[in-house]
Each structure stands twice: as C-alpha cells, then as structure tokens.
N, C-alpha and C. Protein backbone atom coordinates (compact mmCIF):
# COMPACT_ATOMS: atom_id res chain seq x y z
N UNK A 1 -136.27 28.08 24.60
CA UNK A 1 -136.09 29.47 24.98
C UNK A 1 -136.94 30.33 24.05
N UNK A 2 -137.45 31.40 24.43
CA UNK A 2 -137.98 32.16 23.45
C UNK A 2 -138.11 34.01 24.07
N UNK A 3 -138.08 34.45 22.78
CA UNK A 3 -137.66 35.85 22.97
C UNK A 3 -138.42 37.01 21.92
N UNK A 4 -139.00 37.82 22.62
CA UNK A 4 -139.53 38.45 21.54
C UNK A 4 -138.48 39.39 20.50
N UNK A 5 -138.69 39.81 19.69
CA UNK A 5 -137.77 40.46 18.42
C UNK A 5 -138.11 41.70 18.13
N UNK A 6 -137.84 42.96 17.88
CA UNK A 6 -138.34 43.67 16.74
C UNK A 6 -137.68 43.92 16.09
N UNK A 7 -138.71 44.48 14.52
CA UNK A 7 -138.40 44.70 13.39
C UNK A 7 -137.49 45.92 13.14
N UNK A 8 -136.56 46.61 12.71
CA UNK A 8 -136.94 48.07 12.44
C UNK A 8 -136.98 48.48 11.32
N UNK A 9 -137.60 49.75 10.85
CA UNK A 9 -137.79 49.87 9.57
C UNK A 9 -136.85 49.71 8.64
N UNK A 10 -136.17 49.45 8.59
CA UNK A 10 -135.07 48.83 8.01
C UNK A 10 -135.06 47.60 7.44
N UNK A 11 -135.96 46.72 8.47
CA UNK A 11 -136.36 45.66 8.27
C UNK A 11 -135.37 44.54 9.40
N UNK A 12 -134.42 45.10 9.76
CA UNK A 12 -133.22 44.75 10.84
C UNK A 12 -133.80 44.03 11.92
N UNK A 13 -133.46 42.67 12.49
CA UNK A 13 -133.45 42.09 13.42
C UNK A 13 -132.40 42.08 14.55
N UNK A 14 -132.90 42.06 15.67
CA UNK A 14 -131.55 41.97 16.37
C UNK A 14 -132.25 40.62 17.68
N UNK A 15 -131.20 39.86 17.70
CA UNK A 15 -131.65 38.30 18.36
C UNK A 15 -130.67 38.96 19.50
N UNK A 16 -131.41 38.77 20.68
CA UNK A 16 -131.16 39.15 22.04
C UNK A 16 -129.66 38.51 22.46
N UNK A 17 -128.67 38.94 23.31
CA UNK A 17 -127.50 38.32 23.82
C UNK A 17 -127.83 36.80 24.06
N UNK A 18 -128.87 36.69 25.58
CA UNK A 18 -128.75 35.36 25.31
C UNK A 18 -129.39 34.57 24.85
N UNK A 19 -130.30 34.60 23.55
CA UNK A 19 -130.77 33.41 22.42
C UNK A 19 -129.22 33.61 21.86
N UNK A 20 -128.49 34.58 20.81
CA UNK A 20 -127.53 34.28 20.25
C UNK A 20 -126.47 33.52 20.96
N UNK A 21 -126.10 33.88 22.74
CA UNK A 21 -125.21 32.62 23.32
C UNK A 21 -126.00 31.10 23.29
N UNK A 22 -127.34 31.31 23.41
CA UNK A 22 -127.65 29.43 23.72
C UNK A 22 -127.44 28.63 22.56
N UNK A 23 -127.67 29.64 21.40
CA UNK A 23 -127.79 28.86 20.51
C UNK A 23 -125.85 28.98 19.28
N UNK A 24 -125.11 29.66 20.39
CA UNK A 24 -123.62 29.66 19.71
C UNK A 24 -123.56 30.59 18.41
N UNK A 25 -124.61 31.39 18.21
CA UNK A 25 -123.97 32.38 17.14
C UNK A 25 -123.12 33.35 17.12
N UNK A 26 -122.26 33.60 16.69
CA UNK A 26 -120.86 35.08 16.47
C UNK A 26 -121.32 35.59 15.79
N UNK A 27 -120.68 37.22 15.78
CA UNK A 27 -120.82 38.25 14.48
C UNK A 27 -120.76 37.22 13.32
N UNK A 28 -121.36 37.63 12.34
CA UNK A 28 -120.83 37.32 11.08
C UNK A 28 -121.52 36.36 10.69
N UNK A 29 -122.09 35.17 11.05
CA UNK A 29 -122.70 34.23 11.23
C UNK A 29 -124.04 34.07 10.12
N UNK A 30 -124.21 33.18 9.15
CA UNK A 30 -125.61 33.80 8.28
C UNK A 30 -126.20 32.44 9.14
N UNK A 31 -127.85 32.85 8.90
CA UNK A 31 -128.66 31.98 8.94
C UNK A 31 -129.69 32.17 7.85
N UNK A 32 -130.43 30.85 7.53
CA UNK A 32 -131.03 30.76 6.86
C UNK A 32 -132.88 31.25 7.49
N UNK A 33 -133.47 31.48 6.81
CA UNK A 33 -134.82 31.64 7.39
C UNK A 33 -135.72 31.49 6.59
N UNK A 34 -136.57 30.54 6.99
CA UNK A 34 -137.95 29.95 6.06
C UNK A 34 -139.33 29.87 7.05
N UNK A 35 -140.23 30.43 6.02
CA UNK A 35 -141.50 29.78 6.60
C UNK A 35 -142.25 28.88 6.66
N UNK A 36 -142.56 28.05 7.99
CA UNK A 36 -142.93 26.85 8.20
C UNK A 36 -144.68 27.31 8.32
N UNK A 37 -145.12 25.98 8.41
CA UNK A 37 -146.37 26.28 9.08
C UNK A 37 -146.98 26.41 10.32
N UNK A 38 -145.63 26.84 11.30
CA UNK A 38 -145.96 27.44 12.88
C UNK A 38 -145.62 28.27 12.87
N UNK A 39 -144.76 29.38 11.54
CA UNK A 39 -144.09 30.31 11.86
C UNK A 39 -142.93 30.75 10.80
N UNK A 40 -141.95 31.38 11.65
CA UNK A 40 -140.44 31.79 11.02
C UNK A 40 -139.86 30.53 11.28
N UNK A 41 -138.69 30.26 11.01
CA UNK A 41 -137.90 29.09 11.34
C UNK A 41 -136.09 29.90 11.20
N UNK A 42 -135.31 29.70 11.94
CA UNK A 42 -134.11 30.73 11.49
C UNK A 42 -133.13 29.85 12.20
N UNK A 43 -132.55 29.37 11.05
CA UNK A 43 -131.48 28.13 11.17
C UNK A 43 -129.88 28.68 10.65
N UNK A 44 -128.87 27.89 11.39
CA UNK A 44 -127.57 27.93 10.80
C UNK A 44 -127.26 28.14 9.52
N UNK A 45 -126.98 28.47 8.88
CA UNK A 45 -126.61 28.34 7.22
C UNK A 45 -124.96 27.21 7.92
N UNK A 46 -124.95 26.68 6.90
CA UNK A 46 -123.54 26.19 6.41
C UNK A 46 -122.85 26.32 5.40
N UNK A 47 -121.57 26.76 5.90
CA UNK A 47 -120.70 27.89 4.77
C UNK A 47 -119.86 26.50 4.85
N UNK A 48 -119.52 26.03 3.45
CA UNK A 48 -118.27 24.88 3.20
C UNK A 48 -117.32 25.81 2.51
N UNK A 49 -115.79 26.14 2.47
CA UNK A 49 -114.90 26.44 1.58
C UNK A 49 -114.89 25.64 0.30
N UNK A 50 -114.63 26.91 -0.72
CA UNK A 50 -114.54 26.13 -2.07
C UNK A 50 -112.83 25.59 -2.82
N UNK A 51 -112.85 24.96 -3.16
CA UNK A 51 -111.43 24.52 -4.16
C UNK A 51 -111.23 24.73 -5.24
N UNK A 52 -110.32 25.80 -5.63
CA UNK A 52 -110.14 25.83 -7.33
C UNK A 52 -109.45 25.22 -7.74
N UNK A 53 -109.01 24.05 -8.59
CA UNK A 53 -108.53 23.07 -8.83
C UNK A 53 -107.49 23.15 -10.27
N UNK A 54 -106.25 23.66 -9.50
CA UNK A 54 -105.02 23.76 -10.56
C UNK A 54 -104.92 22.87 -11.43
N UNK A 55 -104.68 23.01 -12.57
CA UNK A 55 -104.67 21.96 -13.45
C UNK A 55 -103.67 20.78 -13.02
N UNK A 56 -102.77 21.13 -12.08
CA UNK A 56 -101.88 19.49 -11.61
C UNK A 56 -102.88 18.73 -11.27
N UNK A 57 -103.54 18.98 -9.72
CA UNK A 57 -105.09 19.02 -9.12
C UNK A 57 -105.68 17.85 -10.38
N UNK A 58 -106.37 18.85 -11.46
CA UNK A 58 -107.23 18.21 -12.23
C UNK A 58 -106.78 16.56 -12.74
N UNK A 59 -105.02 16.94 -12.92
CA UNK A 59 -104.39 15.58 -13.58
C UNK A 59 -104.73 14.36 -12.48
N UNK A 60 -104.26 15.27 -11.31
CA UNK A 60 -104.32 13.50 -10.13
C UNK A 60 -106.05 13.03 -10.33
N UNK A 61 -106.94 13.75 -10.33
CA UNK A 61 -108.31 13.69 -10.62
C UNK A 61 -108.23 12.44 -11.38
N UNK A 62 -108.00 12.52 -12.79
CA UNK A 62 -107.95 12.03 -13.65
C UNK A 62 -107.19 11.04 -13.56
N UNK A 63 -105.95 10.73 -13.24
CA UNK A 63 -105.41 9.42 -12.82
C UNK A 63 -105.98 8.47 -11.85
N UNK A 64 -106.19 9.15 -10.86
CA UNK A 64 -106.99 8.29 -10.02
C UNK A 64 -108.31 7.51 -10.55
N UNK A 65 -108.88 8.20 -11.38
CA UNK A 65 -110.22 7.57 -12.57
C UNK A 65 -110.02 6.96 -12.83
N UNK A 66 -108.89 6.75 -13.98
CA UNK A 66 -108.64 6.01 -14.32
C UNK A 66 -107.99 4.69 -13.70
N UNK A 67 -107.44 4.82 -12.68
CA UNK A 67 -106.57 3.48 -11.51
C UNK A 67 -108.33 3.19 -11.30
N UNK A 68 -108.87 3.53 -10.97
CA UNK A 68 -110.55 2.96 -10.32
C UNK A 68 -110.79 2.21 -11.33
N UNK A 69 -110.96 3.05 -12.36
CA UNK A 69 -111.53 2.31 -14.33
C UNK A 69 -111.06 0.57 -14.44
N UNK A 70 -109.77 0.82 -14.24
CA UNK A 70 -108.92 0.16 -14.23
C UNK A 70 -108.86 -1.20 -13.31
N UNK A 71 -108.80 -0.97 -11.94
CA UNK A 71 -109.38 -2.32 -11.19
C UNK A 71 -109.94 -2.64 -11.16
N UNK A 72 -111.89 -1.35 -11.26
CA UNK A 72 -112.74 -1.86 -11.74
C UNK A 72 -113.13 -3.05 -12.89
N UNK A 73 -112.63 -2.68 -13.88
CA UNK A 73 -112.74 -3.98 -15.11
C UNK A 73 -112.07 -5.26 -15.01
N UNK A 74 -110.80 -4.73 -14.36
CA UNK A 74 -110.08 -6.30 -13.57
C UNK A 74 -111.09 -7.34 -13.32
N UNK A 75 -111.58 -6.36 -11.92
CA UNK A 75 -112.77 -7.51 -10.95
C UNK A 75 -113.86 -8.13 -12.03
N UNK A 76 -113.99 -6.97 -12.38
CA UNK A 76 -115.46 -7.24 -13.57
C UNK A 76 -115.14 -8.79 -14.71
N UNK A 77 -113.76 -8.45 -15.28
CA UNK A 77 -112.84 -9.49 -15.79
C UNK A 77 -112.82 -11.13 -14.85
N UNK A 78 -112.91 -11.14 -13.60
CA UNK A 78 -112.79 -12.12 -12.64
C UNK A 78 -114.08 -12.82 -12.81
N UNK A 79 -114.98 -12.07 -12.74
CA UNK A 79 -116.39 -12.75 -12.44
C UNK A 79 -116.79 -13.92 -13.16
C-alpha cells in the first residue's frame, strides 16, 4: 500500500485512516523510524512492561540461584 504524507511545519505527520487500519495502529501507538537506503522506514516500536522487584521478589531470585548452583554441581559431581 502506499500513501503520500505531509509534513507540517511543525514537523507533524499524519498517516492516512487507511495505512493506519492495514497496518493495525491506535492512538497512542509509537513507532520507530529509521533511515534505510530506499528511504524512511516507520516500524512498530515495542513497549514491554517493566517489574520493580520487592525485595521478597529479589529473595525468591536468589533462592532459586542458588537450587540451580546447587543441582548444577550435583550433575557436575556425577560426571
């Protein structure tokens, strides 16, 4: 599909109704945009949620390490 764009002085893009339906974008939506060597390129960004990790959190972290540490050297012990 392709669609022409303009700029406005602003610098503001606005991607036509239907490129933003073919290609599934909503309000809010970032994309990334780089230049290739045919052009613009203007891709999905991917937003992952982050985890702040309560110190209980941190303990199971750490136990579990150690249970790995732990069978690990077993096996290692077997060989």
């Amino acid at each position: 599909m392709q669609a022409t764009l303009t700029i406005t002085s602003r610098g503001v893009v606005t991607l036509p109704a239907k490129l933003r339906q073919a290609m599934g974008f909503k309000a809010d939506d970032h994309l990334i945009a780089e230049t290739t060597p045919e052009g613009l390129l203007l891709r999905p960004a991917i937003t992952l949620p982050i985890e702040i990790y309560s110190e209980s959190r941190v303990r199971e972290f750490d136990t579990a390490e150690a249970e790995l540490a732990a069978t690990l050297a077993r096996k290692k012990q077997r060989r």
